[in-house]
Protein backbone atom coordinates (compact mmCIF):
# COMPACT_ATOMS: atom_id res chain seq x y z
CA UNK A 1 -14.28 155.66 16.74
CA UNK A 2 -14.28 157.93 13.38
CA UNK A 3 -16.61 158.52 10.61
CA UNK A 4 -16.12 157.38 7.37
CA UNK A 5 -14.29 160.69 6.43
CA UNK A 6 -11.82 160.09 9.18
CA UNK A 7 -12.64 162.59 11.26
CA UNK A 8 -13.85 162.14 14.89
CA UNK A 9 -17.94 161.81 15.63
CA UNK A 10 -18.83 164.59 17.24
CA UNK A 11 -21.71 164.74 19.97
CA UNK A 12 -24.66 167.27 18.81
CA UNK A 13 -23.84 168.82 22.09
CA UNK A 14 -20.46 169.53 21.05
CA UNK A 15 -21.61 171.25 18.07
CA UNK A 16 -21.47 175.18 17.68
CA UNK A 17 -24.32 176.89 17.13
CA UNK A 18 -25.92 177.84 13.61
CA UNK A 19 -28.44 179.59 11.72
CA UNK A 20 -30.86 179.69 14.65
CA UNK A 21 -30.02 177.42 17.19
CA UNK A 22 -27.39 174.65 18.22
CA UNK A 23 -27.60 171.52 16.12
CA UNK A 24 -28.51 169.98 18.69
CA UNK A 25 -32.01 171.81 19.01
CA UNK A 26 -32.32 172.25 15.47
CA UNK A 27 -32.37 168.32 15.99
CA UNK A 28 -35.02 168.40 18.33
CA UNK A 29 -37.34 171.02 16.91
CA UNK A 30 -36.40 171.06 12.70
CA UNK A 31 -37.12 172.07 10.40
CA UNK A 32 -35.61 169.85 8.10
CA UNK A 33 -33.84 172.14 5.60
CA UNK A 34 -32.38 174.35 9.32
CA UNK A 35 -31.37 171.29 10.50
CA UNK A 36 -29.76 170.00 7.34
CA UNK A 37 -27.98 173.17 6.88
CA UNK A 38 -26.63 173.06 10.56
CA UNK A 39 -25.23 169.42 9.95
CA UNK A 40 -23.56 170.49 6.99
CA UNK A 41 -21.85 173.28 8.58
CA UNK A 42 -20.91 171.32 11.56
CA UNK A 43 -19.39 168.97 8.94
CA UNK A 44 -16.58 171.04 7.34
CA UNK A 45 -17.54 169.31 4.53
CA UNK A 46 -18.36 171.00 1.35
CA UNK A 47 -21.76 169.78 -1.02
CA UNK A 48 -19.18 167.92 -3.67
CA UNK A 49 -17.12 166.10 -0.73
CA UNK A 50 -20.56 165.21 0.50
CA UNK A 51 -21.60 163.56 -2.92
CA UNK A 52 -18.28 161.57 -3.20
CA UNK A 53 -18.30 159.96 0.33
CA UNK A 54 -21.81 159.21 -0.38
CA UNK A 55 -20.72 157.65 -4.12
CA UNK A 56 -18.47 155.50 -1.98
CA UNK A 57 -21.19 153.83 -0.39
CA UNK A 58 -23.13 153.80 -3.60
CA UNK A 59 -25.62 155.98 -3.38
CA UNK A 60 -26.07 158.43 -6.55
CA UNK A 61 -27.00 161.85 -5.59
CA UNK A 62 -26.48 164.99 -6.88
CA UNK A 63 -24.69 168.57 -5.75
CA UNK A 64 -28.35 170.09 -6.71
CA UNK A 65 -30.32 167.98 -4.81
CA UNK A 66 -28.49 168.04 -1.96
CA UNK A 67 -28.50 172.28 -2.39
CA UNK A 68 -32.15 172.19 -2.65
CA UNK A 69 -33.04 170.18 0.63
CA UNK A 70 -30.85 172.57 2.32
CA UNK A 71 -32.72 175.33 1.18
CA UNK A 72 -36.19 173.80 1.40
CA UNK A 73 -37.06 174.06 -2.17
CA UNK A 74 -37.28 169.75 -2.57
CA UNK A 75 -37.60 167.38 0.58
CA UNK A 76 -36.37 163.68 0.26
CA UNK A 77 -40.16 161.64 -0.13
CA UNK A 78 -39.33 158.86 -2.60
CA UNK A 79 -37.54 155.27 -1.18
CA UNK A 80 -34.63 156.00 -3.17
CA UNK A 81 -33.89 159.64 -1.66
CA UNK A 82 -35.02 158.17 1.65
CA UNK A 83 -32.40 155.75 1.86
CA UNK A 84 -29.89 158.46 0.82
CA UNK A 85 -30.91 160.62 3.70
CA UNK A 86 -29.84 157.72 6.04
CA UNK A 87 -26.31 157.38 4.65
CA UNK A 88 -26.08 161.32 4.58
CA UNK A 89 -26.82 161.43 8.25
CA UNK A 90 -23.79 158.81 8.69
CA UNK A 91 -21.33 161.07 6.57
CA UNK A 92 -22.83 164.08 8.41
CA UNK A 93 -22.32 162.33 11.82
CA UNK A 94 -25.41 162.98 12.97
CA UNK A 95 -27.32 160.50 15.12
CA UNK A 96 -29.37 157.51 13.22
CA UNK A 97 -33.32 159.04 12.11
CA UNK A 98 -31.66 162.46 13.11
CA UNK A 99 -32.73 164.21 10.03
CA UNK A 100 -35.21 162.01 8.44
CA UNK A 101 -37.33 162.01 11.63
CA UNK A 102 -37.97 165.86 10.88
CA UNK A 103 -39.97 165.05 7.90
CA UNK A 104 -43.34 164.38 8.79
CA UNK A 105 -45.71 162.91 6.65
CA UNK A 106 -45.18 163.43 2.52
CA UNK A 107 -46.54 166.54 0.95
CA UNK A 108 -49.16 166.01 -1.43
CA UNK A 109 -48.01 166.72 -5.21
CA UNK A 110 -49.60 168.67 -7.64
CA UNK A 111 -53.00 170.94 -7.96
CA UNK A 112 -55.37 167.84 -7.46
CA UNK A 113 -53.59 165.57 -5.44
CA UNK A 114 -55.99 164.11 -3.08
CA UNK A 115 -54.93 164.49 1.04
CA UNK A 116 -52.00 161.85 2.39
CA UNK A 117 -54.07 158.91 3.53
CA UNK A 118 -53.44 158.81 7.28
CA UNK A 119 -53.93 155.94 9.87
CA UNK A 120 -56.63 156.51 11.50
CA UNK A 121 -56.30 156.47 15.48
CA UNK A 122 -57.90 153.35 16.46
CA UNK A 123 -55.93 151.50 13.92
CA UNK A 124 -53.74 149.64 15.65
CA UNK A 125 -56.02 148.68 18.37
CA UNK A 126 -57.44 145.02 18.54
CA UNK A 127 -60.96 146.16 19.71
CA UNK A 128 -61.42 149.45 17.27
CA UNK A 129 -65.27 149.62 17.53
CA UNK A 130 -64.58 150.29 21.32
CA UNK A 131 -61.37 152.57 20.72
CA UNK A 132 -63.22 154.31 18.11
CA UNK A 133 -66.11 154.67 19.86
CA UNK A 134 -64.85 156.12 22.96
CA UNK A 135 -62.70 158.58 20.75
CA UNK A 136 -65.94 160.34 19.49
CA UNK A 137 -66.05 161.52 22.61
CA UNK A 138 -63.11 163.87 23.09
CA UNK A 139 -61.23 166.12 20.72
CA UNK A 140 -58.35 164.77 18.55
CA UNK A 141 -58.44 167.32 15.96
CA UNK A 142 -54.67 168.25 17.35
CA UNK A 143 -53.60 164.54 17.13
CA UNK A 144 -52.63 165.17 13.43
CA UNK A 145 -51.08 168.13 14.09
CA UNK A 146 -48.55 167.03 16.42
CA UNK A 147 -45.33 165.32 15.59
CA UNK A 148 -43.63 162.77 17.48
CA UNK A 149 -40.05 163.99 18.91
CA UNK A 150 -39.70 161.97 21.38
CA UNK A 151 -41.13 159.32 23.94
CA UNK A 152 -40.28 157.71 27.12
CA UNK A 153 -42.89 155.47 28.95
CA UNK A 154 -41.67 153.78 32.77
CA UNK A 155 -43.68 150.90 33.93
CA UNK A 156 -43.14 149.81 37.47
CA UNK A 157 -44.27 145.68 37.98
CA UNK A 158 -45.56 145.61 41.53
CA UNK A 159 -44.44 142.40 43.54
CA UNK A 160 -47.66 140.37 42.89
CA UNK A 161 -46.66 141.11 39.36
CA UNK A 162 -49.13 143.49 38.14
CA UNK A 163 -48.37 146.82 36.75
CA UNK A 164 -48.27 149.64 39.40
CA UNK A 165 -48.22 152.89 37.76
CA UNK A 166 -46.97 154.06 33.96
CA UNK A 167 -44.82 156.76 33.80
CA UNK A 168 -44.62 159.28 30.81
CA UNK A 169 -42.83 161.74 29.38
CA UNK A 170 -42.88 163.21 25.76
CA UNK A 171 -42.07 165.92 23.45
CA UNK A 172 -44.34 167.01 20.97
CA UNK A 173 -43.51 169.79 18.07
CA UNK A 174 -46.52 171.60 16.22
CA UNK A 175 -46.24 170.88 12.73
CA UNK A 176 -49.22 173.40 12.55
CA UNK A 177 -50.91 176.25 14.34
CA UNK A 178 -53.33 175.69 16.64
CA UNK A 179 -52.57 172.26 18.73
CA UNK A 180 -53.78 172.70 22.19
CA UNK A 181 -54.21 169.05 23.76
CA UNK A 182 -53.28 165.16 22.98
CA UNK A 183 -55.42 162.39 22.75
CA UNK A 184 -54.36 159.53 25.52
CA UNK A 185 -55.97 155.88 25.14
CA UNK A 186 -55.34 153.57 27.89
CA UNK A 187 -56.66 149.83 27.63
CA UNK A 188 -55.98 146.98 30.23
CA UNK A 189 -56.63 143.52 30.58
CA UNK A 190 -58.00 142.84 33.72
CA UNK A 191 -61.85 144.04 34.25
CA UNK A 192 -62.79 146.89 36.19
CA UNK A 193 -59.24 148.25 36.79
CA UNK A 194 -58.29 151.67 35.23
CA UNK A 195 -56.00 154.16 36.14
CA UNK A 196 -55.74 157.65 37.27
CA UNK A 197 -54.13 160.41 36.13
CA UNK A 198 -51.89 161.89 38.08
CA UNK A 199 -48.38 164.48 38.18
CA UNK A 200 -49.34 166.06 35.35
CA UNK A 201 -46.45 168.64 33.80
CA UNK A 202 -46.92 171.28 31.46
CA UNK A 203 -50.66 170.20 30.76
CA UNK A 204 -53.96 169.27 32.70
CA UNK A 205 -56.99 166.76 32.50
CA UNK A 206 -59.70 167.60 29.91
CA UNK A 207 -62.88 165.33 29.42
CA UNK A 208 -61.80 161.65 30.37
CA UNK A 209 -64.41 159.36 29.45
CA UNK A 210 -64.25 155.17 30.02
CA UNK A 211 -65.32 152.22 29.05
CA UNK A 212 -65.98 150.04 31.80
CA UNK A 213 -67.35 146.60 29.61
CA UNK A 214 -63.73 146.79 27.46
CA UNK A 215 -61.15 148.29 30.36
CA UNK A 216 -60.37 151.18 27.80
CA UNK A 217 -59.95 154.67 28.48
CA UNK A 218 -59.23 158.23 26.76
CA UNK A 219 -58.32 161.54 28.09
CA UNK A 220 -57.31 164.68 27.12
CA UNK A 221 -53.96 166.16 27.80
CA UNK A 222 -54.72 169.96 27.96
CA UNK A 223 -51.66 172.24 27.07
CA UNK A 224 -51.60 175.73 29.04
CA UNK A 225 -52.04 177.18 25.62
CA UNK A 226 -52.55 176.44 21.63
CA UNK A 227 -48.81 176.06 20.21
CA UNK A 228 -47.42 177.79 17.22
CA UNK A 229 -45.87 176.15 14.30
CA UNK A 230 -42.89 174.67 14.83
CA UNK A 231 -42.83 174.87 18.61
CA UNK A 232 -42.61 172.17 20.86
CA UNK A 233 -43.74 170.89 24.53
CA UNK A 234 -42.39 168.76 27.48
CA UNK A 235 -45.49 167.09 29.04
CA UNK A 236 -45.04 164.54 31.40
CA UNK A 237 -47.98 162.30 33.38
CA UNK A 238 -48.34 159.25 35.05
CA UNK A 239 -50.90 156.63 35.19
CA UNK A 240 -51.59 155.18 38.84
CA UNK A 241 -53.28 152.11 40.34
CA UNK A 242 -55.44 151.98 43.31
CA UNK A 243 -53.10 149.77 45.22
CA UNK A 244 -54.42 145.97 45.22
CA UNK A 245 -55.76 146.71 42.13
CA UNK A 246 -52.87 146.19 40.07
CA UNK A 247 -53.72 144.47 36.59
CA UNK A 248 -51.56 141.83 35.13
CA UNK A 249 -51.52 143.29 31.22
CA UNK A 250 -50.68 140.10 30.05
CA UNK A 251 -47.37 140.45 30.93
CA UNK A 252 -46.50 143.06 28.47
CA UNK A 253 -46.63 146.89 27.78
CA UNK A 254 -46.94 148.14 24.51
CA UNK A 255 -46.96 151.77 22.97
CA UNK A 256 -48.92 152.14 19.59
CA UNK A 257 -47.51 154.69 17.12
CA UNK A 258 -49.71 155.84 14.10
CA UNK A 259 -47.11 158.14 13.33
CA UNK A 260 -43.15 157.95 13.19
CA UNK A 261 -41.71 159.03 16.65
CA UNK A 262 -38.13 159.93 16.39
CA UNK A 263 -36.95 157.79 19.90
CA UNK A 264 -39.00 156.16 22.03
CA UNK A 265 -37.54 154.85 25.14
CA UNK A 266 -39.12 152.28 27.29
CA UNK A 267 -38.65 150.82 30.44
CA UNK A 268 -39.90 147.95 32.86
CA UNK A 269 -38.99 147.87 36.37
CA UNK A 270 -39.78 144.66 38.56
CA UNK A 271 -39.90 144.68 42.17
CA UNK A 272 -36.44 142.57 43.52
CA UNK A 273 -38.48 139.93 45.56
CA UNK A 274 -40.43 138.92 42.20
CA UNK A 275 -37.94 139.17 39.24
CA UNK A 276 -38.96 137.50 35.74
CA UNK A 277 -37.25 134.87 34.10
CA UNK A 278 -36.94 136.42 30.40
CA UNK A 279 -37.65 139.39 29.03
CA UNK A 280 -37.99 140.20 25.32
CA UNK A 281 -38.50 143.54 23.16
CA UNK A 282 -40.63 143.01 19.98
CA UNK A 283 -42.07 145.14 17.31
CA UNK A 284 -44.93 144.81 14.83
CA UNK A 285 -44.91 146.91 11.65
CA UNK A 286 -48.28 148.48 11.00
CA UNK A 287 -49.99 145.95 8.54
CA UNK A 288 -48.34 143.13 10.34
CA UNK A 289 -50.16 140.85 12.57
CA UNK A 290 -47.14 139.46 14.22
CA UNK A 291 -43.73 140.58 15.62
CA UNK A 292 -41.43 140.75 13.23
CA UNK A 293 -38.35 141.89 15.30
CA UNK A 294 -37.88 140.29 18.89
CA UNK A 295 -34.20 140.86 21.51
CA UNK A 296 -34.33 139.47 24.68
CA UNK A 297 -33.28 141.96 27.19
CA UNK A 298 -31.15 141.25 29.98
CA UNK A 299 -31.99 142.29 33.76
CA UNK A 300 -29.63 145.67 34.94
CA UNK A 301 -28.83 145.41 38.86
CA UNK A 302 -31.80 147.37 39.70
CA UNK A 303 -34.22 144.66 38.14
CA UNK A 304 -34.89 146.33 35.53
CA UNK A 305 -35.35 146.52 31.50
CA UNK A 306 -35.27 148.85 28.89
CA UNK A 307 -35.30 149.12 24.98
CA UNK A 308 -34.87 151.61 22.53
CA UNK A 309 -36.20 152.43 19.23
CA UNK A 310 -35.33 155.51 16.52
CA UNK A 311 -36.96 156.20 13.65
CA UNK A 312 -39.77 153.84 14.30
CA UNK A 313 -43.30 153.71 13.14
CA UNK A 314 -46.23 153.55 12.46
CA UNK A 315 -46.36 149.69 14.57
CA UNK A 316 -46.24 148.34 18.12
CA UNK A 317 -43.30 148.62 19.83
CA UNK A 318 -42.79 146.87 23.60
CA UNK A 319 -41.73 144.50 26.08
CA UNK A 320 -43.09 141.08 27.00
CA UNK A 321 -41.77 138.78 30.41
CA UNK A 322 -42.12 135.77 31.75
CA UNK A 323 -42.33 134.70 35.04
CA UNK A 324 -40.65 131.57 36.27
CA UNK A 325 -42.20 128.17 36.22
């Protein structure tokens, strides 16, 4: 398969490295303008080719514009340059939300321009009195402060059908000094039945504080030390059941995302003696109260599930299943 200019996609592995790291990191960790640069290199392709392949798919840009995100003087923040960014990372052949997921949230313009309005954490929750409640009891000053690389959550469907443990593993990047713990909220539908925390990596349990009446739960995810700006962290955990104890969920797991996360990976894995009969991935847009994408997901040989999504957020993103009648 080639790129519009021809010329063979390249992996980001494949890519020599630049400035200060492979592409393929500067990917990972950013910045933007480092990143861009490193794309553009990787490219061959000089600024004017890069406006003319781009003016074939009718997007107007110009050489300036593109210099000056390069060099970090201007950032694409309006819908128009937005949507310019994602056809640049196809002429670039970089990977879909490869660039634009290094962004972060819009800089605020101007000597009196009032603070970004951010979600606030219990947003997405159905029962925010409780989530919000609960939250007033641990730290999530870093929440904010942390941007969303990458997630990857494992849910393993015991044979009765209830969830058995959740596996996760994510990488976080300081987009400011100072981070030193995330904010984890767990909620379940079955009374009385919360998990532990268990195989931590890279971090340990702060305060972890419950509410029994509405099966919710928040922890702190302690990092072995505050992290510097722009550096980022592997930190992996799991969330076990006492076994017999295994809650239903409602058939479906769900991640909430208040902020964009660049690829978030999930997966579903029923035990072989108890296999569903369908199994669908669905999303909900923040501000939306129902899904407004769904894809049925077919079974692998291992009876399992997974779906994908890049670039997404803020919303729900999961998987639902049905049993057989």
């Amino acid at each position: 398969m080639t790129n519009a200019a021809g010329r063979p996609n390249l992996s980001v592995d494949e890519l020599d490295s630049t400035g200060h790291g492979s592409l393929a990191q500067l990917l990972t960790t950013g910045p933007f303008p480092e990143a861009l640069r490193a794309a553009i290199k990787a490219s061959r392709l000089s600024l004017d080719r890069i406006q003319h392949r781009l003016a074939l798919r009718g997007v107007t840009i110009s050489v300036a514009t593109l210099s000056y995100w390069q060099s970090g003087r201007r950032r694409p923040e309006r819908p128009e340059s937005l949507e310019a960014l994602r056809h640049l990372e196809t002429v670039l052949g970089v990977p879909q939300a490869g660039l634009s997921a290094l962004l972060g949230p819009p800089r605020p313009r101007g000597r009196r321009s009032r603070p970004t309005t951010m979600m606030p954490i219990d947003a997405l929750w159905a029962r925010r009195e409780r989530v919000a409640s609960l939250l007033t009891k641990v730290d999530t000053s870093s929440d904010v402060k942390l941007g969303r690389i990458s997630q990857h959550d494992r849910i393993e469907i015991a044979a009765d059908g209830g969830q058995r443990s959740v596996w996760v593993r994510q990488i976080l990047r300081a987009e400011q000094d100072g981070p030193d713990r995330w904010a984890l909220v767990f909620e379940t539908e079955q009374a009385n039945v919360l998990p532990q925390v268990v195989n931590l990596r890279n971090c340990h349990l702060g305060r972890v504080v419950e509410d029994t009446e509405a099966n919710i739960m928040a922890a702190e995810m302690m990092f072995d030390r505050p992290l510097t700006r722009g550096e980022t962290i592997i930190m992996e955990y799991e969330l076990l059941f006492a076994e017999g104890h295994y809650p239903a969920g409602n058939n479906t797991f769900a991640r909430k995302f208040r902020l964009p996360v660049r690829e978030y990976v999930i997966e579903v894995r029923f035990d072989q003696s108890n296999l569903p009969a369908r199994c669908q991935q669905f999303s909900v847009p923040a501000g939306d109260d129902t899904p407004s994408r769904r894809r049925n997901l077919a079974l692998d040989a291992a009876g399992g599930v997974h779906a994908v999504a890049l670039g997404f957020g803020p919303g729900v993103f999961g998987i639902r299943w049905e049993w057989p009648k």
